[in-house]
Each structure stands twice: as structure tokens, then as C-alpha cells.
N, C-alpha and C. Protein backbone atom coordinates (compact mmCIF):
# COMPACT_ATOMS: atom_id res chain seq x y z
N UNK A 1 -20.38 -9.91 -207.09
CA UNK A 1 -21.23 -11.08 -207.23
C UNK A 1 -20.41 -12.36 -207.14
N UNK A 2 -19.32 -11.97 -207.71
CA UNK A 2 -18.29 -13.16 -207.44
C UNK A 2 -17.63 -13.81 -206.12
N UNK A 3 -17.62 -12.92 -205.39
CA UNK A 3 -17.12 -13.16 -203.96
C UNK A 3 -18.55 -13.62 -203.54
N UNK A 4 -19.65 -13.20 -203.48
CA UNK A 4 -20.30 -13.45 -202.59
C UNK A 4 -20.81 -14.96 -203.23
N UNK A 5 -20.52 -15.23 -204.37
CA UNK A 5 -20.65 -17.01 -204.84
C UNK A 5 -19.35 -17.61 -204.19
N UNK A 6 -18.63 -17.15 -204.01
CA UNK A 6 -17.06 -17.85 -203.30
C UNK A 6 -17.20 -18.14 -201.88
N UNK A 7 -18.13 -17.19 -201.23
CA UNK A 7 -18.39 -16.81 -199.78
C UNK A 7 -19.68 -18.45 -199.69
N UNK A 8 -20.70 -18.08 -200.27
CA UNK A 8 -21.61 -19.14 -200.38
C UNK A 8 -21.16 -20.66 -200.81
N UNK A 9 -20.28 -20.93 -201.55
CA UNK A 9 -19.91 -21.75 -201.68
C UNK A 9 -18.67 -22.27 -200.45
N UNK A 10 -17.93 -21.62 -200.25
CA UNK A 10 -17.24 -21.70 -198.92
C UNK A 10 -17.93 -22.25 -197.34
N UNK A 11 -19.13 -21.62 -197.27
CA UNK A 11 -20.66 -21.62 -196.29
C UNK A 11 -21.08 -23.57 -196.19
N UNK A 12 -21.00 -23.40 -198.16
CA UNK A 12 -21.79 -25.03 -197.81
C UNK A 12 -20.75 -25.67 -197.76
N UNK A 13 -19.46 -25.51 -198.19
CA UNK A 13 -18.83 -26.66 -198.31
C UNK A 13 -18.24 -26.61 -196.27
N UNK A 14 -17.97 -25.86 -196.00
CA UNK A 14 -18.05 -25.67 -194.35
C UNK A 14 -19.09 -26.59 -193.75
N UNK A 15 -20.06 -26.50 -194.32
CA UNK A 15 -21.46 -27.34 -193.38
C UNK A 15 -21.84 -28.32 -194.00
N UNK A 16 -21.24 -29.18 -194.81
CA UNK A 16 -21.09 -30.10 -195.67
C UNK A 16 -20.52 -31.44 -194.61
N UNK A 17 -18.92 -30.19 -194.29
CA UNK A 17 -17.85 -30.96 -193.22
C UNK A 17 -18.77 -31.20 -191.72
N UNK A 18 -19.26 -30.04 -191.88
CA UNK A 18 -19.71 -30.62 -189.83
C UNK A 18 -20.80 -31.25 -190.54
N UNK A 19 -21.68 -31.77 -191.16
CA UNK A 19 -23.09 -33.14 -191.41
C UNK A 19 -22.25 -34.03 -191.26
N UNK A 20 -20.94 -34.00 -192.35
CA UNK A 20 -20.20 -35.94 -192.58
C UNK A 20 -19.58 -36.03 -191.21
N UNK A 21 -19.03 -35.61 -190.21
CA UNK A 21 -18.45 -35.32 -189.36
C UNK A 21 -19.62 -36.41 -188.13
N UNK A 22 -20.79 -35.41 -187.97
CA UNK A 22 -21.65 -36.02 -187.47
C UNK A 22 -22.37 -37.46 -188.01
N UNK A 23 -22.38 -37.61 -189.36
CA UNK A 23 -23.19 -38.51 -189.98
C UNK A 23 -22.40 -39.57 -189.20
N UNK A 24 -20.78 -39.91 -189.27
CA UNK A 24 -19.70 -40.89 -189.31
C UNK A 24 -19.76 -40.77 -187.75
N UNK A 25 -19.62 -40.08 -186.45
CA UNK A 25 -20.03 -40.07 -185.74
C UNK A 25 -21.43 -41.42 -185.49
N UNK A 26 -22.48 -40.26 -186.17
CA UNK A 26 -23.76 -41.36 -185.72
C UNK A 26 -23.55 -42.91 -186.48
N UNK A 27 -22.93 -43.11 -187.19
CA UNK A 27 -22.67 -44.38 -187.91
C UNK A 27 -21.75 -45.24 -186.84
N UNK A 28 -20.29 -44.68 -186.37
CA UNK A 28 -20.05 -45.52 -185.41
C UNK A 28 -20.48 -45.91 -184.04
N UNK A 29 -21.57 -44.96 -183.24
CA UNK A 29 -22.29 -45.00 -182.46
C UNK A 29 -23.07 -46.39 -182.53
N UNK A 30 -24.43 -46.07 -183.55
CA UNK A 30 -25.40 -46.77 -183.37
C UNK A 30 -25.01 -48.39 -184.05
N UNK A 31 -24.24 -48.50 -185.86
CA UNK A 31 -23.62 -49.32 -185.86
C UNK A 31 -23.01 -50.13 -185.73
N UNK A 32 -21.91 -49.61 -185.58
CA UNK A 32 -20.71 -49.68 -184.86
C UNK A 32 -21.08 -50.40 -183.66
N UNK A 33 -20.78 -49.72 -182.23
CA UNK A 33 -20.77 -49.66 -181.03
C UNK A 33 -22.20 -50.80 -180.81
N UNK A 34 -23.20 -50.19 -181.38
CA UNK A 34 -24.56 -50.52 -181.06
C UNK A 34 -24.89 -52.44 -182.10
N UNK A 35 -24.34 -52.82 -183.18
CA UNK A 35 -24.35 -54.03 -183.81
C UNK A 35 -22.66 -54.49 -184.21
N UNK A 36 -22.13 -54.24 -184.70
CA UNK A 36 -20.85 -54.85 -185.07
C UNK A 36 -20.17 -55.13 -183.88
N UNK A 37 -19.83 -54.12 -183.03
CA UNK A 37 -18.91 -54.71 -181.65
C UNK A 37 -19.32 -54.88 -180.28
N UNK A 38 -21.11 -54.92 -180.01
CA UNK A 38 -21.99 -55.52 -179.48
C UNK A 38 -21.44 -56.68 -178.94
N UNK A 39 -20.99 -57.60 -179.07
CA UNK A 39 -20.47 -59.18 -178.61
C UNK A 39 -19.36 -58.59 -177.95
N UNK A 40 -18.31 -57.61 -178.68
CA UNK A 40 -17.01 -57.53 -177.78
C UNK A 40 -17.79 -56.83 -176.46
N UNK A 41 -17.90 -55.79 -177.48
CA UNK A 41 -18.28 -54.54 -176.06
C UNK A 41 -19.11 -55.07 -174.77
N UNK A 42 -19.99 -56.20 -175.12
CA UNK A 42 -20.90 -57.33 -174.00
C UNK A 42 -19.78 -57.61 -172.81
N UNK A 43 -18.56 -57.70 -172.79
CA UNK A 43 -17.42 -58.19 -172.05
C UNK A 43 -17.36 -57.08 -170.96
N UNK A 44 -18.23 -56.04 -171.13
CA UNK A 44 -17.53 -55.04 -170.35
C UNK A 44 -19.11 -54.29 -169.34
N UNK A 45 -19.11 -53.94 -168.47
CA UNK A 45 -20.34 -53.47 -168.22
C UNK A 45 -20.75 -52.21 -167.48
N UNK A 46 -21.41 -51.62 -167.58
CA UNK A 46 -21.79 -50.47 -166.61
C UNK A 46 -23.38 -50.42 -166.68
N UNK A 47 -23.67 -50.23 -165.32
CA UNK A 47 -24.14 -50.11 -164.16
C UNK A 47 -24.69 -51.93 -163.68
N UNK A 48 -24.64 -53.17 -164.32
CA UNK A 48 -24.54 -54.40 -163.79
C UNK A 48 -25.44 -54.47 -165.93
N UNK A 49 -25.59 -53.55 -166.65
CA UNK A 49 -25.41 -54.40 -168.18
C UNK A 49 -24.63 -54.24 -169.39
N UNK A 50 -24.52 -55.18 -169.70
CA UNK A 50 -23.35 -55.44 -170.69
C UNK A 50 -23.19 -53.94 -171.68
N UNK A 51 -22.37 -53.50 -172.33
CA UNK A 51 -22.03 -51.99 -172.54
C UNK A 51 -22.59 -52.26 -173.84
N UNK A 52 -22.58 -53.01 -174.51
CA UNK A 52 -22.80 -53.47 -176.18
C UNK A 52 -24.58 -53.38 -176.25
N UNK A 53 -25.27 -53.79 -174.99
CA UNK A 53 -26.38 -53.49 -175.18
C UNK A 53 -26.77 -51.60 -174.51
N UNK A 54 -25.93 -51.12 -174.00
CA UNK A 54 -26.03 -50.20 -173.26
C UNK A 54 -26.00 -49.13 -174.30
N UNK A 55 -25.17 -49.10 -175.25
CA UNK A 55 -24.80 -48.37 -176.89
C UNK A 55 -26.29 -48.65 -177.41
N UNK A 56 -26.41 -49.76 -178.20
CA UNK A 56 -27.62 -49.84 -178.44
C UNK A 56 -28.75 -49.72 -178.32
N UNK A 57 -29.13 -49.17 -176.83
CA UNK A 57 -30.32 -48.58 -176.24
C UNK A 57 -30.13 -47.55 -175.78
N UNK A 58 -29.11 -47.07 -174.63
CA UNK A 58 -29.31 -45.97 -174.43
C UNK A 58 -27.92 -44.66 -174.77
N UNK A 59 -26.80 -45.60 -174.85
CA UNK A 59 -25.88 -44.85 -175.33
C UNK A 59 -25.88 -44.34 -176.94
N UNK A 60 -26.70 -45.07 -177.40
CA UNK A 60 -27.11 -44.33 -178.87
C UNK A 60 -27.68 -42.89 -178.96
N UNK A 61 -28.92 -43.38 -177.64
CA UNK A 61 -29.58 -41.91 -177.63
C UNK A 61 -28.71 -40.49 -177.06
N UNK A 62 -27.89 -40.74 -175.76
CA UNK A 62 -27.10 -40.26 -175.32
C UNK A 62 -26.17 -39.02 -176.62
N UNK A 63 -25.47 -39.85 -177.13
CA UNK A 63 -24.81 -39.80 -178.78
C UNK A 63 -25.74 -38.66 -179.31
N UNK A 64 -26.79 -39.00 -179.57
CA UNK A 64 -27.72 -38.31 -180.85
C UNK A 64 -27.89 -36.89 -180.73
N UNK A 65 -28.21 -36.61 -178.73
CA UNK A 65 -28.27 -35.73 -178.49
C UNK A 65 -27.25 -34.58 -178.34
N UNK A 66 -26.47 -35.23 -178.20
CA UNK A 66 -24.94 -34.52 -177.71
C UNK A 66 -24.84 -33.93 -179.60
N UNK A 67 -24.69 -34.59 -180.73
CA UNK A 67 -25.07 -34.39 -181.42
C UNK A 67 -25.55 -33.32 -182.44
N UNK A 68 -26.86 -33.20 -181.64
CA UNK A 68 -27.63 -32.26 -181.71
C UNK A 68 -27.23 -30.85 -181.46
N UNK A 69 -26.62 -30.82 -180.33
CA UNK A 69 -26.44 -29.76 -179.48
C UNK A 69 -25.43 -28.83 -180.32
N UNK A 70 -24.06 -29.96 -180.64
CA UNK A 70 -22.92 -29.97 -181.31
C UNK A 70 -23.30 -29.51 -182.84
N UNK A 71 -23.93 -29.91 -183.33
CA UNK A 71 -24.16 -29.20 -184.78
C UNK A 71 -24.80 -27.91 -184.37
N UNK A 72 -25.53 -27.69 -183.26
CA UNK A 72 -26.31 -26.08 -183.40
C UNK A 72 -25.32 -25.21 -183.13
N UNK A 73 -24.24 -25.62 -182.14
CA UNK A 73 -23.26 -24.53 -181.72
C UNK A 73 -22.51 -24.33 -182.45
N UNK A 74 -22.03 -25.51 -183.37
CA UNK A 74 -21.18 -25.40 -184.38
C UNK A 74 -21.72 -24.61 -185.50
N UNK A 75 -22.85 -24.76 -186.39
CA UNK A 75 -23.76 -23.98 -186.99
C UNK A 75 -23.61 -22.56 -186.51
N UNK A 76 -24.06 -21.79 -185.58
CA UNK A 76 -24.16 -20.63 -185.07
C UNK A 76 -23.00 -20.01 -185.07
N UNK A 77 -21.66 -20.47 -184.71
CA UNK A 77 -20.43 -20.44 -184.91
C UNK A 77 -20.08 -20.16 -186.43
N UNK A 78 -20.29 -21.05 -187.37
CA UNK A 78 -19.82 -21.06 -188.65
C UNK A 78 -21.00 -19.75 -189.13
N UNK A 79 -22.15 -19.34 -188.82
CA UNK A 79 -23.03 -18.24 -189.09
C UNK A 79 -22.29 -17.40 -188.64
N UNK A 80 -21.90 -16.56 -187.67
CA UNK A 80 -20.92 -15.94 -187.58
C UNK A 80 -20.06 -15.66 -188.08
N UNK A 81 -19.51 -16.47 -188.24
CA UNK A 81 -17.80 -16.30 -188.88
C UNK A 81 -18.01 -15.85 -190.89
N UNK A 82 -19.57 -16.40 -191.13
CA UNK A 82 -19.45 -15.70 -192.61
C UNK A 82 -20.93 -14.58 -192.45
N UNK A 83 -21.06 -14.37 -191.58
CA UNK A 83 -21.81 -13.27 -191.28
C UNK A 83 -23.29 -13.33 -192.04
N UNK A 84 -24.31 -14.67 -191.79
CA UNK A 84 -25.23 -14.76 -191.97
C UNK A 84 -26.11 -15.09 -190.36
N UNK A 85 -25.43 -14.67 -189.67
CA UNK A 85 -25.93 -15.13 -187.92
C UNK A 85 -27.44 -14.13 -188.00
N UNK A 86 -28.56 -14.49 -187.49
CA UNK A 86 -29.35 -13.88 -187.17
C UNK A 86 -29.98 -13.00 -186.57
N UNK A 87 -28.62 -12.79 -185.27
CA UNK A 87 -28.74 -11.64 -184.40
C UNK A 87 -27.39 -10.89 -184.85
């Protein structure tokens, strides 16, 4: 009973790391990138608009998804490795 509280506790504190991982991620993205360095990042451009608005509209979303993807594989991965995977 003891291991398997060591095992579970091991589980969350594992998926604890990949949320803050992502959270700090999405914080410098949309934040970050998207309001605080908006004016710098304006200096620079791709496809003819400024990159600071480009974060903020669509490179945010870009981000979120990638994201997404990245916590499921990572998830499924860490299910595995403590042997709660579903298949």
C-alpha cells in the first residue's frame, strides 16, 4: 500500500511538472510575446505585420495548440512509464 502511495504521488508530482511547464510556456506566449514585448517585437515582421501583433492574434493560438498536442503525448508517455496507460 505503501509503494503504490509513493508510485501515486510520484504520478502527480510528474504531471504537476508538465502543467507549470506549459502554464509558463502559455504565460510567455500570450503575455509576454503577445502585451509586454508587443512594441519591441512590432520592429520586426512577418508576412507584411508587425510580429508583436502577430503573437497576439495568431501566434498565441498557434502556441496553445502545439500545447495541446504536447501535454497529450507527454501525458500518454508519463501513463506508460507508471503503468496506468489505457491500452
Amino acid at each position: 500500500m505503501v509503494e503504490r502511495d509513493r508510485s501515486a504521488q510520484a504520478y502527480w508530482s510528474a504531471n504537476l511538472r508538465i502543467i507549470t511547464g506549459c502554464l509558463i510556456v502559455w504565460v510567455i506566449v500570450s503575455l509576454g510575446f503577445g502585451v509586454v514585448l508587443a512594441p519591441w517585437l512590432n520592429n520586426f515582421h512577418i508576412a507584411g505585420y508587425p510580429l508583436g501583433f502577430f503573437f497576439a492574434h495568431q501566434g498565441a493560438i498557434y502556441t496553445f495548440i502545439i500545447l495541446i498536442f504536447f501535454y497529450a503525448w507527454r501525458m500518454n508517455r508519463l501513463d506508460r512509464e507508471f503503468d496506468v496507460d489505457e491500452i
